[in-house]
PDB file of N, CA and C in Angstrom:
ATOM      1  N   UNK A   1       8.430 148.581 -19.444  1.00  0.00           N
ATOM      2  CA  UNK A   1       9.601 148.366 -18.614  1.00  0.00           C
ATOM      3  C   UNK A   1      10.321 147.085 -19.001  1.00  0.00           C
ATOM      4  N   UNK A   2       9.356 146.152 -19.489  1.00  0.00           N
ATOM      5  CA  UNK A   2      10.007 144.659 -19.747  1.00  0.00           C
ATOM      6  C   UNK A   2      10.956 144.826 -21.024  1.00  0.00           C
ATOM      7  N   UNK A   3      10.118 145.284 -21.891  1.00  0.00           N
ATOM      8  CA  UNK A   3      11.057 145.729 -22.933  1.00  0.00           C
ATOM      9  C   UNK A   3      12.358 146.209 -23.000  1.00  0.00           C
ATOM     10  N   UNK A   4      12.188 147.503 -22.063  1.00  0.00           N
ATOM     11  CA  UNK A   4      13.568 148.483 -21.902  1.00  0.00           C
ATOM     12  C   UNK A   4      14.593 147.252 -21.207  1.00  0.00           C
ATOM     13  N   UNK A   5      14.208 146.992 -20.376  1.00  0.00           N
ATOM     14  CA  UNK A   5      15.160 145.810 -19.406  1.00  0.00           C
ATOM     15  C   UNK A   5      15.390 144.858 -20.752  1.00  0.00           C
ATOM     16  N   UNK A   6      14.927 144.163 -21.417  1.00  0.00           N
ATOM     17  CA  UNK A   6      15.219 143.125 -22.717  1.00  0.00           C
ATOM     18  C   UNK A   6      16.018 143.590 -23.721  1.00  0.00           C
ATOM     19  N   UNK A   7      15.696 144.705 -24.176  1.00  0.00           N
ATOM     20  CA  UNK A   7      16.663 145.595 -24.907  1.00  0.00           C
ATOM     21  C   UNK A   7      18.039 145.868 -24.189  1.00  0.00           C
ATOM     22  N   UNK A   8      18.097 146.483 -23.008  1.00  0.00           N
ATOM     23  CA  UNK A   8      19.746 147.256 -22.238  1.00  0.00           C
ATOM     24  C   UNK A   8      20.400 145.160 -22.333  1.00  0.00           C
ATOM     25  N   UNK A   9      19.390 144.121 -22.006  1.00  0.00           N
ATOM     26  CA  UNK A   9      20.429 142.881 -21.771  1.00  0.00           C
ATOM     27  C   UNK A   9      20.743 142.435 -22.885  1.00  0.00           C
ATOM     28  N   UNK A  10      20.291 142.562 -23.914  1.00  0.00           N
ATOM     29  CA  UNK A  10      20.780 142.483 -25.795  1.00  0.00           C
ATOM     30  C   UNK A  10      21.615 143.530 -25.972  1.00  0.00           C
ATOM     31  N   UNK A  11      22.053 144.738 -25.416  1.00  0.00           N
ATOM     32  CA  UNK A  11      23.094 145.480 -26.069  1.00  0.00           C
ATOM     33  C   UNK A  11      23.941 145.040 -25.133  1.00  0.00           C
ATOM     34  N   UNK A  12      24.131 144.728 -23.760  1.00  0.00           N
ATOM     35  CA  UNK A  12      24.963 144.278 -23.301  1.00  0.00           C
ATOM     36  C   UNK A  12      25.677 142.844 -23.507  1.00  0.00           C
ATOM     37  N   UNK A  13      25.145 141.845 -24.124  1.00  0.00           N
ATOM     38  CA  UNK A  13      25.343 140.847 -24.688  1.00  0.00           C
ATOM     39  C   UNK A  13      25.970 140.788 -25.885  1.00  0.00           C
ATOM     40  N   UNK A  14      25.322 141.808 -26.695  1.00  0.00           N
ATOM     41  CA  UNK A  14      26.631 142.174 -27.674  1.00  0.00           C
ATOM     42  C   UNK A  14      27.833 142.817 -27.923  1.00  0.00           C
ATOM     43  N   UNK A  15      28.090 143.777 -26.739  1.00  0.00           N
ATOM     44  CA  UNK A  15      29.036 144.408 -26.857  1.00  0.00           C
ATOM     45  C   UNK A  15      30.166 143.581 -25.637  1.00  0.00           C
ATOM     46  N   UNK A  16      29.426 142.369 -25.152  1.00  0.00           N
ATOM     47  CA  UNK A  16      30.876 141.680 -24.532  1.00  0.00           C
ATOM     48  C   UNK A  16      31.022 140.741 -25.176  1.00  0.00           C
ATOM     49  N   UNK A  17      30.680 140.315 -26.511  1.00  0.00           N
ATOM     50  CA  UNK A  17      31.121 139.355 -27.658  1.00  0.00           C
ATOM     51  C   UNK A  17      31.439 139.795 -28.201  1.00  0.00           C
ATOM     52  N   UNK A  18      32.377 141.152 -28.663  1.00  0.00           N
ATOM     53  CA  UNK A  18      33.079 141.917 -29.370  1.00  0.00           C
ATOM     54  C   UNK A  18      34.612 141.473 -28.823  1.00  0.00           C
ATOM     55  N   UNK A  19      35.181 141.396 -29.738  1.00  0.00           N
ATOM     56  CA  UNK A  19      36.854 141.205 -29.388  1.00  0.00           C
ATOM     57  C   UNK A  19      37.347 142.759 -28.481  1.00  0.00           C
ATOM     58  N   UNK A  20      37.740 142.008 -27.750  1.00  0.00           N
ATOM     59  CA  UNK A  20      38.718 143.158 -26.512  1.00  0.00           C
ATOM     60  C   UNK A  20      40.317 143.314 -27.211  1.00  0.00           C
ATOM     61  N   UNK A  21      40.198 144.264 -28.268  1.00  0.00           N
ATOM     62  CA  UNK A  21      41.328 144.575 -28.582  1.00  0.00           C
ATOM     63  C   UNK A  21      42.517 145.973 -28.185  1.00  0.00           C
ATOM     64  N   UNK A  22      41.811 146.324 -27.429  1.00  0.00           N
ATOM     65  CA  UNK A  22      41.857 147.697 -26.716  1.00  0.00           C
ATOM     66  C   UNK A  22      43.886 147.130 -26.347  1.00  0.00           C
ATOM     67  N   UNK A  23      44.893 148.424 -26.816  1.00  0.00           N
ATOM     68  CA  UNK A  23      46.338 148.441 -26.706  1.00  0.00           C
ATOM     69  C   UNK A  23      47.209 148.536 -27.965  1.00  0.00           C
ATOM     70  N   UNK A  24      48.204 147.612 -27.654  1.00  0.00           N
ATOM     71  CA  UNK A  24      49.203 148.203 -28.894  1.00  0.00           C
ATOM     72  C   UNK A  24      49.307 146.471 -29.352  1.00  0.00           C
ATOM     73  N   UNK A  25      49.632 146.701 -30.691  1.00  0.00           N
ATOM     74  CA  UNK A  25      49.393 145.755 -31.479  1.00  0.00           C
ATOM     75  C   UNK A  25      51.214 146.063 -32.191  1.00  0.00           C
ATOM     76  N   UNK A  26      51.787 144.962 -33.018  1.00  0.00           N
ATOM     77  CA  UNK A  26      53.024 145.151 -33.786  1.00  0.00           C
ATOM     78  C   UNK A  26      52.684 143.900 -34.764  1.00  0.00           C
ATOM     79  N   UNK A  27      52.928 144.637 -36.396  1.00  0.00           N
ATOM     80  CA  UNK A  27      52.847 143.909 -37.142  1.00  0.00           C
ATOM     81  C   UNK A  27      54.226 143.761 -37.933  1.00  0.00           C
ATOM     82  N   UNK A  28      54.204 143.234 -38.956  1.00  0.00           N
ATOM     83  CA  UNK A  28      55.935 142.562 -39.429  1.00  0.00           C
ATOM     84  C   UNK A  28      54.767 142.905 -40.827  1.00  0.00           C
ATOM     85  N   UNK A  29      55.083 144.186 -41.869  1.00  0.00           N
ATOM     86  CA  UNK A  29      54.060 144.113 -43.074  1.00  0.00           C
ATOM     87  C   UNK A  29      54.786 143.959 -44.390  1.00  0.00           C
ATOM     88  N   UNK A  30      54.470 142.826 -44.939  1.00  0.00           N
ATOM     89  CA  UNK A  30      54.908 143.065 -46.216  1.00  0.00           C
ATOM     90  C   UNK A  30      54.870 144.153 -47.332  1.00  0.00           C
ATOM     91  N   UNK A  31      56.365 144.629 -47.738  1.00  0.00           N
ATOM     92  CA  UNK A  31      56.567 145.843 -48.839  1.00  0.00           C
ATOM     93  C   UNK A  31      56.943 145.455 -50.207  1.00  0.00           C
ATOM     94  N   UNK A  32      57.487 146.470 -50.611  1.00  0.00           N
ATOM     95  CA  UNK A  32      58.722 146.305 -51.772  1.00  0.00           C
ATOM     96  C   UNK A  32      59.936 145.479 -51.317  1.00  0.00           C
ATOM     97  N   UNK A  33      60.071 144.906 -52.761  1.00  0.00           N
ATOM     98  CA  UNK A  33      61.550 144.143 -52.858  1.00  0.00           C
ATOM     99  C   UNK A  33      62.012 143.128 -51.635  1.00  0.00           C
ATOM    100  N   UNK A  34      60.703 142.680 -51.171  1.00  0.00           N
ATOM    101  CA  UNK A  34      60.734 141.728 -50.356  1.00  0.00           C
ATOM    102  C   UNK A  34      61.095 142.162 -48.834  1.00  0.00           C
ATOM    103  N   UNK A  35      60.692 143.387 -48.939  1.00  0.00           N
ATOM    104  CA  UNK A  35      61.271 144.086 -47.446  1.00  0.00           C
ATOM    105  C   UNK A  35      59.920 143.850 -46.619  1.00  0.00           C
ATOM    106  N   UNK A  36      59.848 143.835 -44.978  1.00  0.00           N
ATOM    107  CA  UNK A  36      59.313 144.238 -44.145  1.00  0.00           C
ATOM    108  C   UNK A  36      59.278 145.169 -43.591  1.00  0.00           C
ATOM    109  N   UNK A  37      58.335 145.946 -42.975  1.00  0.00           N
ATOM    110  CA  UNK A  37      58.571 146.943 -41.788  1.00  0.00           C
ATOM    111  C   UNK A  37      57.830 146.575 -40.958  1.00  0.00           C
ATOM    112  N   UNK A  38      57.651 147.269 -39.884  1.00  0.00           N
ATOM    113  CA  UNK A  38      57.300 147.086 -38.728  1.00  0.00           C
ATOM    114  C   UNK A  38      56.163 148.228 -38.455  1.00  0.00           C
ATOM    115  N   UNK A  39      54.974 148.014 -38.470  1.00  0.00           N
ATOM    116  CA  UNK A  39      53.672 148.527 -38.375  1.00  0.00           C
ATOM    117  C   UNK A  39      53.206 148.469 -36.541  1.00  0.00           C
ATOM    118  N   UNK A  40      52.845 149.811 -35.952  1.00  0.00           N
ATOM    119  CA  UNK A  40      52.114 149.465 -34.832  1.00  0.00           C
ATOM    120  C   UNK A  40      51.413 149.723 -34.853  1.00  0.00           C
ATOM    121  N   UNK A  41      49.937 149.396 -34.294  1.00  0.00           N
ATOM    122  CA  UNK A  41      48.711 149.454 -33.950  1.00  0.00           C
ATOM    123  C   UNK A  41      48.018 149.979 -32.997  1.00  0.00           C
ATOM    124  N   UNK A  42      47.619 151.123 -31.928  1.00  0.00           N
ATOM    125  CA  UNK A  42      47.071 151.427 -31.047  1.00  0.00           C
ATOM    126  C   UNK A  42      45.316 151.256 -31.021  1.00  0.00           C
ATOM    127  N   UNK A  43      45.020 150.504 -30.567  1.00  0.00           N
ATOM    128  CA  UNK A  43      43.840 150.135 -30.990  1.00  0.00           C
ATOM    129  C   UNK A  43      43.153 150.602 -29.779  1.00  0.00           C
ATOM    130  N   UNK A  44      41.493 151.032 -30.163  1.00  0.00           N
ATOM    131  CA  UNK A  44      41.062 151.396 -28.484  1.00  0.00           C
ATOM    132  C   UNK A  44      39.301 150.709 -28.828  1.00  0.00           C
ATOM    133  N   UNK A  45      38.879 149.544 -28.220  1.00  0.00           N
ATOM    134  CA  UNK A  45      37.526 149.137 -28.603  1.00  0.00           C
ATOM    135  C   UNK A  45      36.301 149.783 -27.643  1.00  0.00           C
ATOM    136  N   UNK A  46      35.385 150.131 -28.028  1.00  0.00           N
ATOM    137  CA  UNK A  46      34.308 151.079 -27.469  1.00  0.00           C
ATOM    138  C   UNK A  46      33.313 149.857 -27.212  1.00  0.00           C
ATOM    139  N   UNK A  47      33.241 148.568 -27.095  1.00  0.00           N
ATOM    140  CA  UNK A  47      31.457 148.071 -27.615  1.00  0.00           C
ATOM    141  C   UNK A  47      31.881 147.678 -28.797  1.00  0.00           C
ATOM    142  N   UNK A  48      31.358 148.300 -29.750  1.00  0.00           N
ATOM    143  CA  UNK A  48      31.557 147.768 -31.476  1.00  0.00           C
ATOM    144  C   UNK A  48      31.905 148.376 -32.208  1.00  0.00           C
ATOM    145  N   UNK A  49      32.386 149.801 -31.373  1.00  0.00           N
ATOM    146  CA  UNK A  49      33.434 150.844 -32.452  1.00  0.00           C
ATOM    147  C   UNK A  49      34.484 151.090 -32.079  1.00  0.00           C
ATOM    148  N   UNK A  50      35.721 150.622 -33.216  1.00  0.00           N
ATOM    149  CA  UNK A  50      37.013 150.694 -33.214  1.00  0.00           C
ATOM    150  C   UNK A  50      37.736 152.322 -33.435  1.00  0.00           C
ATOM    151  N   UNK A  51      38.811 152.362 -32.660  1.00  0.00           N
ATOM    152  CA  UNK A  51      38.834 153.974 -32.566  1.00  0.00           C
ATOM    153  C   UNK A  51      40.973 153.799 -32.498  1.00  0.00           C
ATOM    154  N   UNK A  52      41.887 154.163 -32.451  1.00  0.00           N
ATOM    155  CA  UNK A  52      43.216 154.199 -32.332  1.00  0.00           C
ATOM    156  C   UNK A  52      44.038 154.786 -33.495  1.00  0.00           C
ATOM    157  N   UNK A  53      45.110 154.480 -33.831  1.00  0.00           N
ATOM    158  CA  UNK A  53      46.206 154.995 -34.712  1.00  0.00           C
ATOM    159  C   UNK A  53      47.065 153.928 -35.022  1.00  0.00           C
ATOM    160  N   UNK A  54      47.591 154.288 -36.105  1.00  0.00           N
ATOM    161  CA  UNK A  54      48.421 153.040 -36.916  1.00  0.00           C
ATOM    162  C   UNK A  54      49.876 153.717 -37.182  1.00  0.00           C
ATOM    163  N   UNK A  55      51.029 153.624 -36.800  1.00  0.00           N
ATOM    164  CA  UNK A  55      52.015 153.907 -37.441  1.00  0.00           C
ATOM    165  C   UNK A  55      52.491 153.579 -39.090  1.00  0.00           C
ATOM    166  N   UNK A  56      52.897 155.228 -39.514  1.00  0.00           N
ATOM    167  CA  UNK A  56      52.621 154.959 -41.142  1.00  0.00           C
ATOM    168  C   UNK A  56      54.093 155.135 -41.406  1.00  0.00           C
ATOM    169  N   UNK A  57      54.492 155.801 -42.608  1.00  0.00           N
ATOM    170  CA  UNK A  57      55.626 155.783 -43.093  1.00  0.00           C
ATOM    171  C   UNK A  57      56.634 157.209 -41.949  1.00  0.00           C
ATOM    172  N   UNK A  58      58.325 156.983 -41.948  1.00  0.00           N
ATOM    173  CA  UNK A  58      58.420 158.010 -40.766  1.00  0.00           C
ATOM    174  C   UNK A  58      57.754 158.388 -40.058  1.00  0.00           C
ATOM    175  N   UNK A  59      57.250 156.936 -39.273  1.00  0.00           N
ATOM    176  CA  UNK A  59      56.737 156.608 -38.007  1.00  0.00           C
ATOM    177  C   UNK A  59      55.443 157.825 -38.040  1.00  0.00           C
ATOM    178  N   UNK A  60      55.021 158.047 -38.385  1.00  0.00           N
ATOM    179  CA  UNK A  60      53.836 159.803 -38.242  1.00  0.00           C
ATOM    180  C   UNK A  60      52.462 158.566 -37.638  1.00  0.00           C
ATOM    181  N   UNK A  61      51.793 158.890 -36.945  1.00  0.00           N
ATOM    182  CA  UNK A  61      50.989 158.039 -36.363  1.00  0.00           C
ATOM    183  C   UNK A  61      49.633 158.868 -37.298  1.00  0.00           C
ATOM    184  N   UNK A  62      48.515 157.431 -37.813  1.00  0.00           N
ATOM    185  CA  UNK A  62      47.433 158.081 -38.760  1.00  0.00           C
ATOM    186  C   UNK A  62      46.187 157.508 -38.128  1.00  0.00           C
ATOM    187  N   UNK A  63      45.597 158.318 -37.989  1.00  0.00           N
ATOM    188  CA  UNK A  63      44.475 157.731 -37.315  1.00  0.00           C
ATOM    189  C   UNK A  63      43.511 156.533 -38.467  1.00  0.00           C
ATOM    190  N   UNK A  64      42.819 155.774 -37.188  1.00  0.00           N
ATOM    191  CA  UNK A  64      42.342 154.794 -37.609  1.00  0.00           C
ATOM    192  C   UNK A  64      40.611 155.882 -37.860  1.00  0.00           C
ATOM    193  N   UNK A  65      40.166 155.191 -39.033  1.00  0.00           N
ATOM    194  CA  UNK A  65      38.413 155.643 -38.802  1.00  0.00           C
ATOM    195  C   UNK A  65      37.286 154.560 -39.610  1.00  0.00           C
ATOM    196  N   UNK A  66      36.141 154.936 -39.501  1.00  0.00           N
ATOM    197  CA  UNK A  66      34.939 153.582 -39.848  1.00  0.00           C
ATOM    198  C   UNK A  66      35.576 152.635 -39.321  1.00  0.00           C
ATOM    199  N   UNK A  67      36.038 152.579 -37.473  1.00  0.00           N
ATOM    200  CA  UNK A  67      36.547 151.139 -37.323  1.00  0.00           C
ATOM    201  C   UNK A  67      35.588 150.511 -36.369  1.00  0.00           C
ATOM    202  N   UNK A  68      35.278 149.484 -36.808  1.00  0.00           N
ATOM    203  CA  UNK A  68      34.233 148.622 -36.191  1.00  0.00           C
ATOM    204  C   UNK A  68      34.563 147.052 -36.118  1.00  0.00           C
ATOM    205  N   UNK A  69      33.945 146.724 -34.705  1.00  0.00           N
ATOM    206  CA  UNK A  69      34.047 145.109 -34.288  1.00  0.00           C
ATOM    207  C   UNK A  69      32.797 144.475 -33.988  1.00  0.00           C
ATOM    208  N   UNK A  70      32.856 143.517 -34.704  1.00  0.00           N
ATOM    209  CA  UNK A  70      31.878 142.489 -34.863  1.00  0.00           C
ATOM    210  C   UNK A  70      32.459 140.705 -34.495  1.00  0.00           C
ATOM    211  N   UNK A  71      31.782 141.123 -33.277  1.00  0.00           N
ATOM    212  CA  UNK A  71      32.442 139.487 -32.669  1.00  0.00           C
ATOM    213  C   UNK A  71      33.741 139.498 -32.462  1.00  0.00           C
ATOM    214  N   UNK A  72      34.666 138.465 -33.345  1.00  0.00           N
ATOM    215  CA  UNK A  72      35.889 138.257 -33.387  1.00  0.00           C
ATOM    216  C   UNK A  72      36.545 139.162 -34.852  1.00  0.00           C
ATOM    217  N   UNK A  73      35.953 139.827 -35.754  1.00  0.00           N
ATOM    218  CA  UNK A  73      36.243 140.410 -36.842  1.00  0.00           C
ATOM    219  C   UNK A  73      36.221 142.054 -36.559  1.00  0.00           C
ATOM    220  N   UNK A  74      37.248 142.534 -37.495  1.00  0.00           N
ATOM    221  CA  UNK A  74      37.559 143.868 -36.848  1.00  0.00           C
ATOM    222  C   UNK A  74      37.311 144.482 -38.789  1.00  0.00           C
ATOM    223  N   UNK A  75      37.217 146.023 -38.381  1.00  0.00           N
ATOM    224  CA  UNK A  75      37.665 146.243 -39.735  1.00  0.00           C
ATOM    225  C   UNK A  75      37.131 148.213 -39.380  1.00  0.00           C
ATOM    226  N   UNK A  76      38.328 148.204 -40.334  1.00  0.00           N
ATOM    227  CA  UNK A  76      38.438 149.862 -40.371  1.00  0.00           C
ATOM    228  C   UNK A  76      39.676 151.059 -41.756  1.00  0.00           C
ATOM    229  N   UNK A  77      39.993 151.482 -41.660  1.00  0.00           N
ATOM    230  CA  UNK A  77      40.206 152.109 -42.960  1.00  0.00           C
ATOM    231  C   UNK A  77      41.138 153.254 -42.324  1.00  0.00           C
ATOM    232  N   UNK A  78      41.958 153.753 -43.477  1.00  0.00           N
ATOM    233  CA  UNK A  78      42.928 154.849 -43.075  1.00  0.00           C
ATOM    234  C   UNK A  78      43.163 155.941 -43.947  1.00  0.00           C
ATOM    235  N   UNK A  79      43.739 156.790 -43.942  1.00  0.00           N
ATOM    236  CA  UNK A  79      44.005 157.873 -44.807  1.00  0.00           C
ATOM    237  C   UNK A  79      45.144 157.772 -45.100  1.00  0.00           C
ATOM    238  N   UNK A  80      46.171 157.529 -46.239  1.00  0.00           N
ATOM    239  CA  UNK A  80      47.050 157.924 -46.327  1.00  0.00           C
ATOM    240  C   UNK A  80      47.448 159.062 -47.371  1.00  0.00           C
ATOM    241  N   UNK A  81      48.843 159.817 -47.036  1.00  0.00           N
ATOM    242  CA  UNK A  81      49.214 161.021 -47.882  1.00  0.00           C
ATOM    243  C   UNK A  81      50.661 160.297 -48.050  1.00  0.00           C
ATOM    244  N   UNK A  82      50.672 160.990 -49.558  1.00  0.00           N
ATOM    245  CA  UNK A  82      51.778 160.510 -50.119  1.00  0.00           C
ATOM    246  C   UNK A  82      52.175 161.938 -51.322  1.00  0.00           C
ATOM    247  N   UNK A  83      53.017 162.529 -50.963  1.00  0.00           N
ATOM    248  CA  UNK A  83      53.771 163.598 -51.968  1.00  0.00           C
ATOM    249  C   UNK A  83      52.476 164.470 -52.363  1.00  0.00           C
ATOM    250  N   UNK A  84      51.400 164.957 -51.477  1.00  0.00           N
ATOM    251  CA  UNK A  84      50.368 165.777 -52.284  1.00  0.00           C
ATOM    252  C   UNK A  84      49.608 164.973 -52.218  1.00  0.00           C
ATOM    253  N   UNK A  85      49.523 163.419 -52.865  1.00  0.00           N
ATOM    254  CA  UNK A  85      48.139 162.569 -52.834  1.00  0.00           C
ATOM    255  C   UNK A  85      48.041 161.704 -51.715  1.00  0.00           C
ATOM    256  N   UNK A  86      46.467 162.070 -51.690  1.00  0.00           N
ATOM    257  CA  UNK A  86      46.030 160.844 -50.728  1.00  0.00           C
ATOM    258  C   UNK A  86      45.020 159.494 -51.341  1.00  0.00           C
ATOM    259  N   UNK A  87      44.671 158.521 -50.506  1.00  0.00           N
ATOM    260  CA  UNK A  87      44.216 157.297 -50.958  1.00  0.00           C
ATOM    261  C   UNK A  87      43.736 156.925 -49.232  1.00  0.00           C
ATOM    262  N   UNK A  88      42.930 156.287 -49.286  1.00  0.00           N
ATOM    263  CA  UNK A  88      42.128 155.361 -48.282  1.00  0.00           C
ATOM    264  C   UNK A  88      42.595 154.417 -48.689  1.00  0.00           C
ATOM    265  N   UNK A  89      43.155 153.325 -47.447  1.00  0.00           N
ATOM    266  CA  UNK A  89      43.438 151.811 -47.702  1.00  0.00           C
ATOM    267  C   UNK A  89      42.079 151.343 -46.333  1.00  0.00           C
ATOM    268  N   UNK A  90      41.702 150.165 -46.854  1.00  0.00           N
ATOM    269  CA  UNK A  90      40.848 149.662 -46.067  1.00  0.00           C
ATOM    270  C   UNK A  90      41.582 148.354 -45.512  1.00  0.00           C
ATOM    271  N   UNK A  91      41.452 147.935 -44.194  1.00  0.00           N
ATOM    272  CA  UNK A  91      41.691 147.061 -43.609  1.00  0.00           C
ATOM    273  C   UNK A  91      40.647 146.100 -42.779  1.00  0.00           C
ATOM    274  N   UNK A  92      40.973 144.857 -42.735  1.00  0.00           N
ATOM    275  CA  UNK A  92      39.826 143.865 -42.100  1.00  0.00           C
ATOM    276  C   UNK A  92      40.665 142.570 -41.225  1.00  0.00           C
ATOM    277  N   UNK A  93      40.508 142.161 -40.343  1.00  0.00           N
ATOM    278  CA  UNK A  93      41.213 141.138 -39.534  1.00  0.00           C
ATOM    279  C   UNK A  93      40.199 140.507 -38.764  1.00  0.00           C
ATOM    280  N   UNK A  94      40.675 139.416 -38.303  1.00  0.00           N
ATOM    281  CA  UNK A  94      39.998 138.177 -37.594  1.00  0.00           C
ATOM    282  C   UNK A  94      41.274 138.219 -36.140  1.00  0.00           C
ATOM    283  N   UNK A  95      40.587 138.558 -34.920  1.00  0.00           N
ATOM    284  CA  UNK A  95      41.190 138.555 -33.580  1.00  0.00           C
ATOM    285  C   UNK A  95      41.148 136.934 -32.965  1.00  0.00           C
ATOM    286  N   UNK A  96      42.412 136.542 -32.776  1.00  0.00           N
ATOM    287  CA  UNK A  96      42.592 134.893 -32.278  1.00  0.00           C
ATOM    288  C   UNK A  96      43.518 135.226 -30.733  1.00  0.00           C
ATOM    289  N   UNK A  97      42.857 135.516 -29.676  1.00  0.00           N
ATOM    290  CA  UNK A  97      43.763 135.682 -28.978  1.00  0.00           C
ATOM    291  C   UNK A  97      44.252 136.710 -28.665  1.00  0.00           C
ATOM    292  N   UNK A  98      45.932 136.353 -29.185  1.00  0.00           N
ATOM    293  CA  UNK A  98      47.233 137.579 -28.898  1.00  0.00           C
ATOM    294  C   UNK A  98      47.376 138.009 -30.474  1.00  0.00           C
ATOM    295  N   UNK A  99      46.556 137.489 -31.460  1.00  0.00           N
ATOM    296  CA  UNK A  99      47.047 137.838 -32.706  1.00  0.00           C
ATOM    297  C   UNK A  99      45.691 138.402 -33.868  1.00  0.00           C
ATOM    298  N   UNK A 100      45.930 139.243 -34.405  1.00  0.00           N
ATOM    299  CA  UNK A 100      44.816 139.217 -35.380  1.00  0.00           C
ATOM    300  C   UNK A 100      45.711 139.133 -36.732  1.00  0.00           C
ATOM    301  N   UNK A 101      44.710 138.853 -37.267  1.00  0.00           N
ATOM    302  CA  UNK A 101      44.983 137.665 -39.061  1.00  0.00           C
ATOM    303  C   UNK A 101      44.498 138.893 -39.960  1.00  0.00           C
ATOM    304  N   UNK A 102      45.383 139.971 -40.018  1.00  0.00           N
ATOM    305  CA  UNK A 102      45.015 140.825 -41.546  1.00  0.00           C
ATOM    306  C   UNK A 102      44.983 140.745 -42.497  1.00  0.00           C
ATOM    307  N   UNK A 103      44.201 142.034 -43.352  1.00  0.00           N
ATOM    308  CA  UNK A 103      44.534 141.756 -44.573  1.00  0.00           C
ATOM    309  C   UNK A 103      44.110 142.718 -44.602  1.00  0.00           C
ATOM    310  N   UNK A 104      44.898 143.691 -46.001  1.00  0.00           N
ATOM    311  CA  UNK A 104      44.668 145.539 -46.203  1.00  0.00           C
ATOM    312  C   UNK A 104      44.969 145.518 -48.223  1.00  0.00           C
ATOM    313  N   UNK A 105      43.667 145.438 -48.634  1.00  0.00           N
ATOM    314  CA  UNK A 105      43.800 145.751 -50.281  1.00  0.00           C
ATOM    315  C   UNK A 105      44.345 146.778 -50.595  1.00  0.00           C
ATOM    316  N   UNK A 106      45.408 147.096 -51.518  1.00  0.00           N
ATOM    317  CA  UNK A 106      46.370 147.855 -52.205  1.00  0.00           C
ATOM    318  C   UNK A 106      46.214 147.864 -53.543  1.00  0.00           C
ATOM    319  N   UNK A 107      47.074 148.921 -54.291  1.00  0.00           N
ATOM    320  CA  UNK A 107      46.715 148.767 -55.665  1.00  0.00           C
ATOM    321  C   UNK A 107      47.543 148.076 -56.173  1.00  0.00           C
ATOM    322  N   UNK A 108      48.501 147.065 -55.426  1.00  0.00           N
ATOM    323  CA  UNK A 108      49.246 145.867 -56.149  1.00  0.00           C
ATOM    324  C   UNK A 108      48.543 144.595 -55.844  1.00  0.00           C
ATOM    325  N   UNK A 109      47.022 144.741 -55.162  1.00  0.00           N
ATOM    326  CA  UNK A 109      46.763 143.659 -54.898  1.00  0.00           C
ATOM    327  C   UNK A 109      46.997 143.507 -53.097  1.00  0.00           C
ATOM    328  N   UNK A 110      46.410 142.645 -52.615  1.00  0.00           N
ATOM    329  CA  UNK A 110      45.989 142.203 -51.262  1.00  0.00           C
ATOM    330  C   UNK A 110      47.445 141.696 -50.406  1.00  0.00           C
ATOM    331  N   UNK A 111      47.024 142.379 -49.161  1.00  0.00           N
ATOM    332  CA  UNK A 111      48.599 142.243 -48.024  1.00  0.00           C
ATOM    333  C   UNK A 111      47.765 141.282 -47.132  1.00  0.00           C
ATOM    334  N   UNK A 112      48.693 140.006 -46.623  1.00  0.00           N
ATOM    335  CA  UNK A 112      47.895 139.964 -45.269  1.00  0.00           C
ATOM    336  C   UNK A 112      49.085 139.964 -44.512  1.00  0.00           C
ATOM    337  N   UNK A 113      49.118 139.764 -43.468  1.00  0.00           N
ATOM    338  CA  UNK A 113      49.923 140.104 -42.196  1.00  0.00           C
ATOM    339  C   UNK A 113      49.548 139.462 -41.051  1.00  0.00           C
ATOM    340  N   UNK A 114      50.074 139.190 -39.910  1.00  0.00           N
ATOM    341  CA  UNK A 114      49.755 138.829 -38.692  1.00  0.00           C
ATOM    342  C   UNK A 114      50.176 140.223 -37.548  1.00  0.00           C
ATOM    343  N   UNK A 115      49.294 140.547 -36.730  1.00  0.00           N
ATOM    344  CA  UNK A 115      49.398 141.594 -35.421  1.00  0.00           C
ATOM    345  C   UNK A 115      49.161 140.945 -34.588  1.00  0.00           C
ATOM    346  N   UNK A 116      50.331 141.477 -33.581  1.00  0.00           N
ATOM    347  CA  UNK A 116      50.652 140.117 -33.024  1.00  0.00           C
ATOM    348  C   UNK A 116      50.428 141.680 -31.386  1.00  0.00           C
ATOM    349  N   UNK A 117      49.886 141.203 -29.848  1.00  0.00           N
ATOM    350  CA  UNK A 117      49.713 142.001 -29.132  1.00  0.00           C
ATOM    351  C   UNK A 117      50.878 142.088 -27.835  1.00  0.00           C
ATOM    352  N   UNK A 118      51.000 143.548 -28.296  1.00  0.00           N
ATOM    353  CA  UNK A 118      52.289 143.679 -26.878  1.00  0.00           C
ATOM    354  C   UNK A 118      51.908 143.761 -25.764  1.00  0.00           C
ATOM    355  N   UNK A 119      53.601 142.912 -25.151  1.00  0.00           N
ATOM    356  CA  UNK A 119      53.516 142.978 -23.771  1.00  0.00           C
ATOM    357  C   UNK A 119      53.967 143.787 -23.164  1.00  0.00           C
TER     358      UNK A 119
END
């Protein structure tokens, strides 16, 4: 019994040191030719598994998956389709607050970004 009780207060201890990112998120993401767009985030936190949708190109909402939180660090991965092909981009951020500190590897090389949380 001591055990079971020691164990349920260690999973509960860890899953309220997980960042509460649960809502909508808006990012400003660096593109081509020096353009921005405007990325949203629906994020939904379980404990330590990240679960929501990301607005992709003509707005089509893509689900988020393998998304997981650890402490203040988030990280999860997407599918994208493009003309017939697809590609996984992986994403990873650090939650400060109202903002998390991204960054999503590409095949031109590494984006970071700030997501910033709506009101």
């Amino acid at each position: 019994m001591t055990i079971k009780l020691f164990t349920l207060a260690a999973l509960c201890s860890l899953a309220s040191l997980a960042a509460d990112i649960t809502g909508k998120w808006i990012a400003q993401v660096p593109g081509r030719d020096n353009q921005t767009r405007e990325v949203v985030y629906n994020f939904k936190a379980d404990g330590a598994k990240l679960t929501g949708t990301m607005s992709g190109p003509q707005g089509a909402e893509i689900a988020i998956n393998d998304g997981k939180i650890e402490g203040d660090a988030i990280s999860f991965n997407v599918k994208l389709e493009f003309n017939g092909n697809s590609m996984v981009r992986n994403y990873s951020g650090v939650v400060a607050g109202d903002e998390i500190k991204m960054k999503s590897q590409t095949q031109r090389g590494a984006l970071e970004f700030v997501a910033k949380r709506s009101k």
